[in-house]
N, C-alpha and C. Protein backbone atom coordinates (compact mmCIF):
# COMPACT_ATOMS: atom_id res chain seq x y z
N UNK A 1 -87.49 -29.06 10.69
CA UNK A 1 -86.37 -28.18 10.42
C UNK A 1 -86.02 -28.21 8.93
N UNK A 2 -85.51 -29.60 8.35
CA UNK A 2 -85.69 -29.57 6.69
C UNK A 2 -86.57 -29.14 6.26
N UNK A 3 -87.73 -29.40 6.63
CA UNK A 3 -88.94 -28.48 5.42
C UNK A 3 -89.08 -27.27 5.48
N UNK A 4 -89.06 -26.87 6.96
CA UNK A 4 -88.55 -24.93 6.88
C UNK A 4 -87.51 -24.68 5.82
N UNK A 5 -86.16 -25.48 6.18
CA UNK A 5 -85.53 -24.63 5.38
C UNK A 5 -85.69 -24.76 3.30
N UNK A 6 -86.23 -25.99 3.38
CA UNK A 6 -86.73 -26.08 1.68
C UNK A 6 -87.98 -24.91 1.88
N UNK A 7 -88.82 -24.80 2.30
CA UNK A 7 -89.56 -23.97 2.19
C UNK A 7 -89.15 -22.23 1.73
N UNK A 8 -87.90 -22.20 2.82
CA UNK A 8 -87.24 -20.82 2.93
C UNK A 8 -86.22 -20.85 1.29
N UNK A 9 -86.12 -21.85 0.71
CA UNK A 9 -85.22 -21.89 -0.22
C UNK A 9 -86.08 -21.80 -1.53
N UNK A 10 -86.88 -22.48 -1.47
CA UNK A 10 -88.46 -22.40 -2.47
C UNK A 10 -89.05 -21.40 -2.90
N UNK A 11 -89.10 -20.43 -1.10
CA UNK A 11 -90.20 -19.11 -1.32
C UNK A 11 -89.00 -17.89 -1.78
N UNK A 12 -87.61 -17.93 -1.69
CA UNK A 12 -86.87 -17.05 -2.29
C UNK A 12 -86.38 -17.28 -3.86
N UNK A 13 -87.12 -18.29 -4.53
CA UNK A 13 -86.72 -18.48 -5.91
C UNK A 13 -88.19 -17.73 -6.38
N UNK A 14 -89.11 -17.83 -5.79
CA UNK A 14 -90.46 -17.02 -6.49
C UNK A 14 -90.41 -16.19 -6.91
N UNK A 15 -90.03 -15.11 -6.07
CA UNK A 15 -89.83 -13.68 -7.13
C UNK A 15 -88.65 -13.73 -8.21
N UNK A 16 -88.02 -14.64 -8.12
CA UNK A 16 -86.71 -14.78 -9.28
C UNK A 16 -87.92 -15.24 -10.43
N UNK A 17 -88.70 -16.33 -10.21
CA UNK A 17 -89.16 -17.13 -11.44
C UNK A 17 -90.32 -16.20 -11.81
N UNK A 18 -91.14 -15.32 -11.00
CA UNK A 18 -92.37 -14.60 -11.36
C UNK A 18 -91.85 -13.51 -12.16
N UNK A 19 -90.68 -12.45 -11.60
CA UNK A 19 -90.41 -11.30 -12.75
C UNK A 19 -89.80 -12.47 -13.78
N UNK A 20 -88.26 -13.34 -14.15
CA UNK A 20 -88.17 -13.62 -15.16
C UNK A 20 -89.27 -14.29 -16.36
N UNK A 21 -90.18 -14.93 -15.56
CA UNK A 21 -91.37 -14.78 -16.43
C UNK A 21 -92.30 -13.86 -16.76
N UNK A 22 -92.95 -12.77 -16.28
CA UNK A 22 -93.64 -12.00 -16.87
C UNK A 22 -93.75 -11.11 -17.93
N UNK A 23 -92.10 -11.16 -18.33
CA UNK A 23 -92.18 -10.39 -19.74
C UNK A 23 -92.86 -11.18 -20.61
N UNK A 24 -92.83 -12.46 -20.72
CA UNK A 24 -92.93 -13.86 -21.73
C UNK A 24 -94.82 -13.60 -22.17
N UNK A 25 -95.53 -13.58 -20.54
CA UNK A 25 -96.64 -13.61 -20.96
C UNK A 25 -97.22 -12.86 -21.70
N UNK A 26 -96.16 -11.35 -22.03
CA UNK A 26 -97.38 -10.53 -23.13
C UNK A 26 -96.62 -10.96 -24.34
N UNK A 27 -95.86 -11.83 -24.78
CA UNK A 27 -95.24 -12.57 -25.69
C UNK A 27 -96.59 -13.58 -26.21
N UNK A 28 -96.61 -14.51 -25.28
CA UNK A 28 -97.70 -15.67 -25.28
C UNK A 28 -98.69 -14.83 -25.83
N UNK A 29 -99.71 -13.87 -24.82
CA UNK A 29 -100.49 -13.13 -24.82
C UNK A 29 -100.74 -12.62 -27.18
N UNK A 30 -99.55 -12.44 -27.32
CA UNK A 30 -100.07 -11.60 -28.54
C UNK A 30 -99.41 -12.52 -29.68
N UNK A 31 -98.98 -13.71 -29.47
CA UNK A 31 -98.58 -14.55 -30.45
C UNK A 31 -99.94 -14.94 -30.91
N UNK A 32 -101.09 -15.18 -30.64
CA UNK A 32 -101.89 -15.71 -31.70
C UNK A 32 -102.06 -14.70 -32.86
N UNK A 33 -102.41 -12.95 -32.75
CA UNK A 33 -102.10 -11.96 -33.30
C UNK A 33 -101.13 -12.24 -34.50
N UNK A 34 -100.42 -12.89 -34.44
CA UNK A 34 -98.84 -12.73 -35.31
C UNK A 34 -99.80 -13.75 -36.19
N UNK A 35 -100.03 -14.84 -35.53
CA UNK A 35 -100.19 -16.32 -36.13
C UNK A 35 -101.64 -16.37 -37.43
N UNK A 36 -102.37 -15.08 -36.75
CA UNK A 36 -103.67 -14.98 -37.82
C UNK A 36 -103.22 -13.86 -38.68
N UNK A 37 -102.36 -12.51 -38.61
CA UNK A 37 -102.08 -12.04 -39.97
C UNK A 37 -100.68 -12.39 -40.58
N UNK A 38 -100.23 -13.79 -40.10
CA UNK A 38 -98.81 -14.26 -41.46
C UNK A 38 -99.00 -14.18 -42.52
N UNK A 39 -100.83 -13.92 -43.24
CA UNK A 39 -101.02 -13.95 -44.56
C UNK A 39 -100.32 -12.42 -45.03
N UNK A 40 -101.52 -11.96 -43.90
CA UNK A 40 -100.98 -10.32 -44.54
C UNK A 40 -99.43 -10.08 -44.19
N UNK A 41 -98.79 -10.42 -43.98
CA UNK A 41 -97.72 -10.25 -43.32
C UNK A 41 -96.38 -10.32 -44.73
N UNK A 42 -96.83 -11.95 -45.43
CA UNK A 42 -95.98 -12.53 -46.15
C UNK A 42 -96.59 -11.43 -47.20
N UNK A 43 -97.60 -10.98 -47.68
CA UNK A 43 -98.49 -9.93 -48.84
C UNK A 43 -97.16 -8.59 -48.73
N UNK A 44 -96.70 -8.32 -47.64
CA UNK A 44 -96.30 -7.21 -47.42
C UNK A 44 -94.65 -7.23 -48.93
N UNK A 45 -93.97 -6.05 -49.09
CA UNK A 45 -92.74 -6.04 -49.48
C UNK A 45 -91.86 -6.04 -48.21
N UNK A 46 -90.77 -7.32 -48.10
CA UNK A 46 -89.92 -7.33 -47.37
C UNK A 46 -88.65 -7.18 -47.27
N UNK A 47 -87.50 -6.98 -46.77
CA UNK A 47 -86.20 -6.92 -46.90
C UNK A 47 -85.64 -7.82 -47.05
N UNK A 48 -84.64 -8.26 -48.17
CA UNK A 48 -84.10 -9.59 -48.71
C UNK A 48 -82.85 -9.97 -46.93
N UNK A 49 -82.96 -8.91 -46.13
CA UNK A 49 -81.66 -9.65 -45.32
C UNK A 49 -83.08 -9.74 -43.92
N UNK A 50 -84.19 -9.59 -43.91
CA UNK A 50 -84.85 -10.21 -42.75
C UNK A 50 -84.72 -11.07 -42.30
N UNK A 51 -84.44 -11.49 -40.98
CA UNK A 51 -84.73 -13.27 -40.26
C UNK A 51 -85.50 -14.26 -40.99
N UNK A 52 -85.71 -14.90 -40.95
CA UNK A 52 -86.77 -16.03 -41.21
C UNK A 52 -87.77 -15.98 -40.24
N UNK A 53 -89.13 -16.19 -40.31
CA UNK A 53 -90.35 -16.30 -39.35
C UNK A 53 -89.97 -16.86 -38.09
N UNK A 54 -89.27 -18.15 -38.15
CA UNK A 54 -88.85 -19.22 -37.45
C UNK A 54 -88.32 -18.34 -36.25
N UNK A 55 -87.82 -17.72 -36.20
CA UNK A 55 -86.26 -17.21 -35.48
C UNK A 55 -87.11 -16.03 -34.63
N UNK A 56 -88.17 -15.21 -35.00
CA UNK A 56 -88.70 -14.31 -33.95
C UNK A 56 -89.17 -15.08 -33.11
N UNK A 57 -90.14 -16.12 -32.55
CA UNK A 57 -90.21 -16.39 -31.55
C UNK A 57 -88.92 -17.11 -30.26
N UNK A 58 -88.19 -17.88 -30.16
CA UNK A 58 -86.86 -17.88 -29.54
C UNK A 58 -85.96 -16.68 -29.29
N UNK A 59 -86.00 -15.59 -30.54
CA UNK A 59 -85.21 -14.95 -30.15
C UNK A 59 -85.98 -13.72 -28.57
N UNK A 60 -87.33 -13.70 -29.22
CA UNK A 60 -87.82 -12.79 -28.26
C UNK A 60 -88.23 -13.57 -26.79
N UNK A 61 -88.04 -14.95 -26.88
CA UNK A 61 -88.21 -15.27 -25.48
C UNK A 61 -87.30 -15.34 -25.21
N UNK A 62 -86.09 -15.57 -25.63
CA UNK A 62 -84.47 -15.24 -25.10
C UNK A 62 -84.46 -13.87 -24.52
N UNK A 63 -84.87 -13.00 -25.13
CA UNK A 63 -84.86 -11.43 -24.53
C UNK A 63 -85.42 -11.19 -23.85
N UNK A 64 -87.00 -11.39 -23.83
CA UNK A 64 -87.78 -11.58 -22.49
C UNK A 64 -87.37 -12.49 -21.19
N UNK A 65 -87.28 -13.30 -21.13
CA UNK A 65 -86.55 -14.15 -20.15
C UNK A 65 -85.07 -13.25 -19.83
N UNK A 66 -84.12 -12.89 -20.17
CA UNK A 66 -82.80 -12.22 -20.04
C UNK A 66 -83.46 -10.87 -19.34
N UNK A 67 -84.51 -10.06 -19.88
CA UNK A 67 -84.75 -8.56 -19.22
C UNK A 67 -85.56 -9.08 -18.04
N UNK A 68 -86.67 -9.92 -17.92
CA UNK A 68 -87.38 -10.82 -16.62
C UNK A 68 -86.11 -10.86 -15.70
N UNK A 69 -85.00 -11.49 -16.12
CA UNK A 69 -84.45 -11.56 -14.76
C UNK A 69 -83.68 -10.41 -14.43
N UNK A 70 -83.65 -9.67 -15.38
CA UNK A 70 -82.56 -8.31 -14.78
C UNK A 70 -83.56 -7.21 -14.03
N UNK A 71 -84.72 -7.31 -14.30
CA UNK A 71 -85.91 -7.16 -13.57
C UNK A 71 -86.18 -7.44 -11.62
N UNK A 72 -85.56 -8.64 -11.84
CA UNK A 72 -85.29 -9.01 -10.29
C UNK A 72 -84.35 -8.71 -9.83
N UNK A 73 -83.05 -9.02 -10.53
CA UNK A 73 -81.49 -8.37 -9.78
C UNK A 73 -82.31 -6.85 -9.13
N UNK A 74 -82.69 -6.35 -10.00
CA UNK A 74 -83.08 -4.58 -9.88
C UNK A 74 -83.95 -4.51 -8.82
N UNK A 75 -84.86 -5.26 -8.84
CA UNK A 75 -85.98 -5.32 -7.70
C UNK A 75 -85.38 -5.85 -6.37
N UNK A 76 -84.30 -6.44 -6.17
CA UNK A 76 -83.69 -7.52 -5.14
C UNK A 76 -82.79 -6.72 -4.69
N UNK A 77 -81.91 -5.94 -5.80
CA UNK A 77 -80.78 -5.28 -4.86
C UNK A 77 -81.79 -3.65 -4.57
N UNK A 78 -83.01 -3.22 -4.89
CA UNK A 78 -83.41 -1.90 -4.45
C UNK A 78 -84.09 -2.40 -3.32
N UNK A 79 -84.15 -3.72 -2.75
CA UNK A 79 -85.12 -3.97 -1.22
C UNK A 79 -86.59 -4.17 -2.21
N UNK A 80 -86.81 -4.50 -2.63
CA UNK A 80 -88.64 -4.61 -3.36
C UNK A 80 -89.20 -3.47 -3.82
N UNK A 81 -90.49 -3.08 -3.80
CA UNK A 81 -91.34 -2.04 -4.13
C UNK A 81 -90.96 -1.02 -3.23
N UNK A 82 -90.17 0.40 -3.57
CA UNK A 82 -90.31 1.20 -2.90
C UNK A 82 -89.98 2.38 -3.30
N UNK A 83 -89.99 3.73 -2.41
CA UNK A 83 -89.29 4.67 -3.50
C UNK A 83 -88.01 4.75 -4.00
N UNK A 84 -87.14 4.04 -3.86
CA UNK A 84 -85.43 3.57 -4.71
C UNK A 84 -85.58 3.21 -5.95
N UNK A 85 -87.14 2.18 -5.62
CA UNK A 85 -87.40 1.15 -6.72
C UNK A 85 -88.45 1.91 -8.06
N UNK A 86 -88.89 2.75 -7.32
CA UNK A 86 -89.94 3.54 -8.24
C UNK A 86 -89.36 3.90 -10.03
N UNK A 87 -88.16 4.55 -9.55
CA UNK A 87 -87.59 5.10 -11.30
C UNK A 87 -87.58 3.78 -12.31
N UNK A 88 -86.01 2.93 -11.54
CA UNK A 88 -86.05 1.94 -12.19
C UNK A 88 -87.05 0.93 -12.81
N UNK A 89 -87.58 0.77 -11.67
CA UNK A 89 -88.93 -0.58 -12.10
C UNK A 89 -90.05 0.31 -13.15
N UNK A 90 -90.13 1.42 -12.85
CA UNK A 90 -91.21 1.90 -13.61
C UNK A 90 -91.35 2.04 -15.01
N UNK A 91 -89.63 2.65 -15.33
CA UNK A 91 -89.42 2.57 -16.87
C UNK A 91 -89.34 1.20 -17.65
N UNK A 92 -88.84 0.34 -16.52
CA UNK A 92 -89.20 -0.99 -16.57
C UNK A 92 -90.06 -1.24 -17.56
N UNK A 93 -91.34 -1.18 -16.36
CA UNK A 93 -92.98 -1.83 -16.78
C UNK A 93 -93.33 -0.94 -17.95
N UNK A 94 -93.01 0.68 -18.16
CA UNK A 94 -93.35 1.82 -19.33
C UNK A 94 -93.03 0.86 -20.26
N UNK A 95 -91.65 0.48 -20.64
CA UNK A 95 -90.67 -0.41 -22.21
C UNK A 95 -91.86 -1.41 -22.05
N UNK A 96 -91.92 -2.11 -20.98
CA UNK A 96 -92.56 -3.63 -21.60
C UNK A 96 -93.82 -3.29 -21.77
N UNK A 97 -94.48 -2.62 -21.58
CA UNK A 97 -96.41 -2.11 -21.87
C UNK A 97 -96.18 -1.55 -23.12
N UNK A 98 -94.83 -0.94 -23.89
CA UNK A 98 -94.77 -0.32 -24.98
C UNK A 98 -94.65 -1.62 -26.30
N UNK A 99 -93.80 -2.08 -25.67
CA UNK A 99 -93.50 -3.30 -26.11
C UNK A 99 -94.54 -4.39 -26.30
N UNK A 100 -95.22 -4.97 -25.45
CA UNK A 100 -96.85 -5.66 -25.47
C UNK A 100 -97.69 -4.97 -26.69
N UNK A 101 -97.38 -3.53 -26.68
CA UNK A 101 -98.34 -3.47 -27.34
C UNK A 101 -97.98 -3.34 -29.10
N UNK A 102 -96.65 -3.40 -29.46
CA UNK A 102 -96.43 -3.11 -30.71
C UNK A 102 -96.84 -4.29 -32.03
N UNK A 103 -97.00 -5.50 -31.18
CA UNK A 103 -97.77 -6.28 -31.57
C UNK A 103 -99.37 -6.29 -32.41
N UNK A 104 -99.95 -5.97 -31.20
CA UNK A 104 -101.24 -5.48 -31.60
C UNK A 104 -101.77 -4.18 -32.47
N UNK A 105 -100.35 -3.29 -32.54
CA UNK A 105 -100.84 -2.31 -33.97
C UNK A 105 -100.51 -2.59 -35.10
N UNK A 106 -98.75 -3.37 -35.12
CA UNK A 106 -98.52 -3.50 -36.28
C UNK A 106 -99.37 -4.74 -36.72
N UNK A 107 -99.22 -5.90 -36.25
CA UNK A 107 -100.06 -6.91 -36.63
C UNK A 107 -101.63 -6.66 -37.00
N UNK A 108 -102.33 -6.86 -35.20
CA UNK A 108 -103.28 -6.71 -35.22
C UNK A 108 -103.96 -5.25 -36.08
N UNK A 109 -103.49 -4.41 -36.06
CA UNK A 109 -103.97 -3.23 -36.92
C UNK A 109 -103.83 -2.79 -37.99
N UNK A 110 -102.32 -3.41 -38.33
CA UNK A 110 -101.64 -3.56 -39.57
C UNK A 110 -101.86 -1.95 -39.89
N UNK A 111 -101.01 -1.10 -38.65
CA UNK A 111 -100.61 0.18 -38.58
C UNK A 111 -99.32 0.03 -39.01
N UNK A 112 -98.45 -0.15 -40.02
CA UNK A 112 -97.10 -0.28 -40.29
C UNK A 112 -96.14 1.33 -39.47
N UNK A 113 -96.93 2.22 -39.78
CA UNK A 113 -96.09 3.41 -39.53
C UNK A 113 -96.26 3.59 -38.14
N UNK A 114 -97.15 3.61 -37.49
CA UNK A 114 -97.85 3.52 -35.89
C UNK A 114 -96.84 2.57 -35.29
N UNK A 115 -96.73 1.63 -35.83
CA UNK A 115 -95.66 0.46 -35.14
C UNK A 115 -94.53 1.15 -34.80
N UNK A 116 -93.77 1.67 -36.26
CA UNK A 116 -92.34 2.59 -36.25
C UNK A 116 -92.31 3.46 -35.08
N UNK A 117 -93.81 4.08 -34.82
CA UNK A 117 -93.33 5.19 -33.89
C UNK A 117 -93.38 4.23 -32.26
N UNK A 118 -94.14 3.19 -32.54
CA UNK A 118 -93.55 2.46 -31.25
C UNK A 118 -92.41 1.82 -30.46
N UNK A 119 -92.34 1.13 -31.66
CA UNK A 119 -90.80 0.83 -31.96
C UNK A 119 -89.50 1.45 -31.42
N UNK A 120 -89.94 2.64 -32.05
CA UNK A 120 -88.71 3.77 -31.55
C UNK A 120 -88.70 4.24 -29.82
N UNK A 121 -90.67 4.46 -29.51
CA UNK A 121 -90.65 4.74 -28.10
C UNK A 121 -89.94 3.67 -27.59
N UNK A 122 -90.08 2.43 -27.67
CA UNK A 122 -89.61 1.06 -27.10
C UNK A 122 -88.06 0.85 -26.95
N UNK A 123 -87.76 1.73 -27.74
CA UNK A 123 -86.32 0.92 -27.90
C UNK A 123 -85.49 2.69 -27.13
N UNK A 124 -86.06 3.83 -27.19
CA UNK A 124 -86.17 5.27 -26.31
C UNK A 124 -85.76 4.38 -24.49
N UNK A 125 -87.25 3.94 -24.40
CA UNK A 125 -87.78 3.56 -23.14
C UNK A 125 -87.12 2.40 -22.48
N UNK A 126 -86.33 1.73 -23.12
CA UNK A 126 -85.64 0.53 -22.95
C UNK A 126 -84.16 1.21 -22.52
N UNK A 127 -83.45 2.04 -23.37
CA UNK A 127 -82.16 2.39 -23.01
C UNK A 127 -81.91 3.41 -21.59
N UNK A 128 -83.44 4.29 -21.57
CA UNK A 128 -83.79 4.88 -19.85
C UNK A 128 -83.59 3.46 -18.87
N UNK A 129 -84.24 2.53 -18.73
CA UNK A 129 -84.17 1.31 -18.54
C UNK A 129 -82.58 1.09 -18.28
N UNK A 130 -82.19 0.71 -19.00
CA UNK A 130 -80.97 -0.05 -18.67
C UNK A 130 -79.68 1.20 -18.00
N UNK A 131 -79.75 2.48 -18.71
CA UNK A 131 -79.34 3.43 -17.79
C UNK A 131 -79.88 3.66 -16.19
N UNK A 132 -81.08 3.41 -15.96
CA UNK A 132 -81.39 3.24 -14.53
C UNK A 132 -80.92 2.26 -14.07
N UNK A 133 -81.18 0.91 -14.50
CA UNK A 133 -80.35 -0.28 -14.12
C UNK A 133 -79.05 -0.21 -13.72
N UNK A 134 -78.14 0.44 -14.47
CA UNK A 134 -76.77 0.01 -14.04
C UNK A 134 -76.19 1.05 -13.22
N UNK A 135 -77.22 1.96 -12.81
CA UNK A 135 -76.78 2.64 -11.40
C UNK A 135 -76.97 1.84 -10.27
N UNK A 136 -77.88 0.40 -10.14
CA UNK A 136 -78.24 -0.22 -9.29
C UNK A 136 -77.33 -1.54 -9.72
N UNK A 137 -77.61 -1.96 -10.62
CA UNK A 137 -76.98 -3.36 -10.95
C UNK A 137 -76.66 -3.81 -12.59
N UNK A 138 -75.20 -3.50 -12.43
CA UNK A 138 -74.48 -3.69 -13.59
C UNK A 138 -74.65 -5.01 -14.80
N UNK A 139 -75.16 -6.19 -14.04
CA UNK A 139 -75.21 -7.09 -14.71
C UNK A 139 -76.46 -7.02 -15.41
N UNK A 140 -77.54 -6.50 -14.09
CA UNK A 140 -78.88 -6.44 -14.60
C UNK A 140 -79.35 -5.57 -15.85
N UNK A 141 -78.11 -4.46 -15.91
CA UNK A 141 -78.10 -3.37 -17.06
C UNK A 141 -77.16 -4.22 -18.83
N UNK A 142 -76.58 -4.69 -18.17
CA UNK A 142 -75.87 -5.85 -19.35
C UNK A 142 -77.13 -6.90 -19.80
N UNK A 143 -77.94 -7.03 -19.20
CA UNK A 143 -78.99 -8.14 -19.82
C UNK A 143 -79.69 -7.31 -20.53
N UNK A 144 -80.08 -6.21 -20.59
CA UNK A 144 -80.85 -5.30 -21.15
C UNK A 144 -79.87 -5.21 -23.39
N UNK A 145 -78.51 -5.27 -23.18
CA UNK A 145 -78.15 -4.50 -24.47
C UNK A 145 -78.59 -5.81 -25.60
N UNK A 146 -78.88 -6.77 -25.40
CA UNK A 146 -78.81 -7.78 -26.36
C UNK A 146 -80.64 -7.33 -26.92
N UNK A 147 -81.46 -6.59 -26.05
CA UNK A 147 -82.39 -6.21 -26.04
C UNK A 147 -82.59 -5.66 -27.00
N UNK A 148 -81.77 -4.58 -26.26
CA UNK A 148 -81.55 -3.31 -27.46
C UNK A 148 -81.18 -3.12 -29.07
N UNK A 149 -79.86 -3.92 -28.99
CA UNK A 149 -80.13 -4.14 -30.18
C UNK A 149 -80.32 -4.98 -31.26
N UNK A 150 -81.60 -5.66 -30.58
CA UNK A 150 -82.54 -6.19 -31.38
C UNK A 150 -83.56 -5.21 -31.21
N UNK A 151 -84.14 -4.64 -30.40
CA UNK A 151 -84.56 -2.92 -30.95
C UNK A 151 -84.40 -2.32 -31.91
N UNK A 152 -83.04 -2.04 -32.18
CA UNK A 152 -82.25 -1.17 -33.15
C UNK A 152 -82.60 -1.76 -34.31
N UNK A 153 -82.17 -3.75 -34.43
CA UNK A 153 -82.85 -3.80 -35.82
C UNK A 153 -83.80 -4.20 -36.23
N UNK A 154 -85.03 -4.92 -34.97
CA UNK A 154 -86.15 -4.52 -35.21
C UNK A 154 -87.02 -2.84 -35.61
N UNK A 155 -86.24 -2.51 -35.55
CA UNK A 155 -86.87 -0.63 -35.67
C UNK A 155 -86.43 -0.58 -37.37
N UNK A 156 -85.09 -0.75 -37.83
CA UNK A 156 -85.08 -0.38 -39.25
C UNK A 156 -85.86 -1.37 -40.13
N UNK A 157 -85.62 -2.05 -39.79
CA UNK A 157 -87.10 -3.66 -40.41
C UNK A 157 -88.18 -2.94 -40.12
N UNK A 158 -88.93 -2.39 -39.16
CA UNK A 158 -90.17 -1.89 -39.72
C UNK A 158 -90.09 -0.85 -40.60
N UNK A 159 -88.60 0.41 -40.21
CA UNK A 159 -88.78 1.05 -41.05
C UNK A 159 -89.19 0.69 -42.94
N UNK A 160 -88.23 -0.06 -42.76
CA UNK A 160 -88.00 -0.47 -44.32
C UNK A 160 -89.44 -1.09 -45.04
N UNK A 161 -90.35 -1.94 -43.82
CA UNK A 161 -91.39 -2.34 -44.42
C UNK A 161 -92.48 -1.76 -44.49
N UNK A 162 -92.05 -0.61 -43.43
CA UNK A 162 -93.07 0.90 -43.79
C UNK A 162 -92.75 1.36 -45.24
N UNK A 163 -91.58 1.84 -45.19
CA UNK A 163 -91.12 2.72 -46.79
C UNK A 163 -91.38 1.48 -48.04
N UNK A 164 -91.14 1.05 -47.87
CA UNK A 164 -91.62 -0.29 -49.19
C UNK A 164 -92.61 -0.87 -49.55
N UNK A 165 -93.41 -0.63 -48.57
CA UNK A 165 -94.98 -0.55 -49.00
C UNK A 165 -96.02 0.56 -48.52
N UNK A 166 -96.23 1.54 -49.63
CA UNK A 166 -96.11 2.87 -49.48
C UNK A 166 -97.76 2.71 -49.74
N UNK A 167 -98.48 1.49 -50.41
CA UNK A 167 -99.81 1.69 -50.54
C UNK A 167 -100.31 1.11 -48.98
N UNK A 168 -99.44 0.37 -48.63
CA UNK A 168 -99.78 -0.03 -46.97
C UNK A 168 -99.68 0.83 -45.65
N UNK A 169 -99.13 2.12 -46.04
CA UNK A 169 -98.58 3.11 -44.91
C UNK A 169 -99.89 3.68 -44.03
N UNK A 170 -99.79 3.35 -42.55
CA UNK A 170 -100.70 3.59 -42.00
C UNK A 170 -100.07 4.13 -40.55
């Protein structure tokens, strides 16, 4: 009877711990990316009020982890995969596949301007997102704004390091 019910208590934290983690892994996934062009990176002209290097990784697993779980509220209160769940979850997975990939152009491709226009889809695709969310679940739509705007000033930071290095514009 105890191990049923640890079992039953165990197997309902899974989908809590699998969506709040899966944003993380295309984090993991494209951090080596970051880690092999810091040369070109530091080469670039930057904005005297940018973060420090230090501070993008924490901050974006803070955000990933925070949208991971508003991910589940959303998935938990629509009943799982279904058509309720279709809008929400989908723009969902759209932001974070947009997101996964802005990595790999601006870095890996060292597309500075290509990034911008991702950037912008991302942070577009994110606020559909959290507007679908908080027709379903208000809190889950509140985990989303800390997102956002770090969107907002991740987006003028690329702008700026687009326009400031004008022989780098790609």
């Amino acid at each position: 009877m105890l191990a049923g019910t640890i079992m039953e208590v165990v197997s309902s934290w899974i989908p809590a711990i699998g969506f709040t983690i899966l944003p993380n892994v295309g984090g993991f996934l494209t951090a080596p990316i970051v880690k092999r062009e810091m040369k070109w990176y530091r080469s670039l002209k930057l904005p005297p009020w940018r973060p420090p290097n230090w501070l993008f990784g924490p901050v974006w697993g803070a955000l990933y982890t925070s949208m991971g779980y508003g991910s589940y509220l959303v998935w938990r209160d629509l009943g799982g995969f279904n058509e309720k769940s279709f809008a929400p979850l989908g723009l969902y997975v759209g932001q974070l596949a947009l997101n996964w990939s802005w990595t790999p152009v601006f870095f890996g491709q060292r597309r500075i301007g290509l990034g911008l226009v991702v950037i912008l889809l991302i942070t577009g695709a994110a606020t559909a997102t959290t507007v679908a969310w908080n027709r379903v679940n208000k809190a889950a739509a509140c985990l989303m704004y800390p997102y956002i705007a770090w969107l907002m000033f991740a987006s003028l930071l690329n702008y700026r390091i687009w326009r400031d290095n004008p022989d780098k514009k790609n």
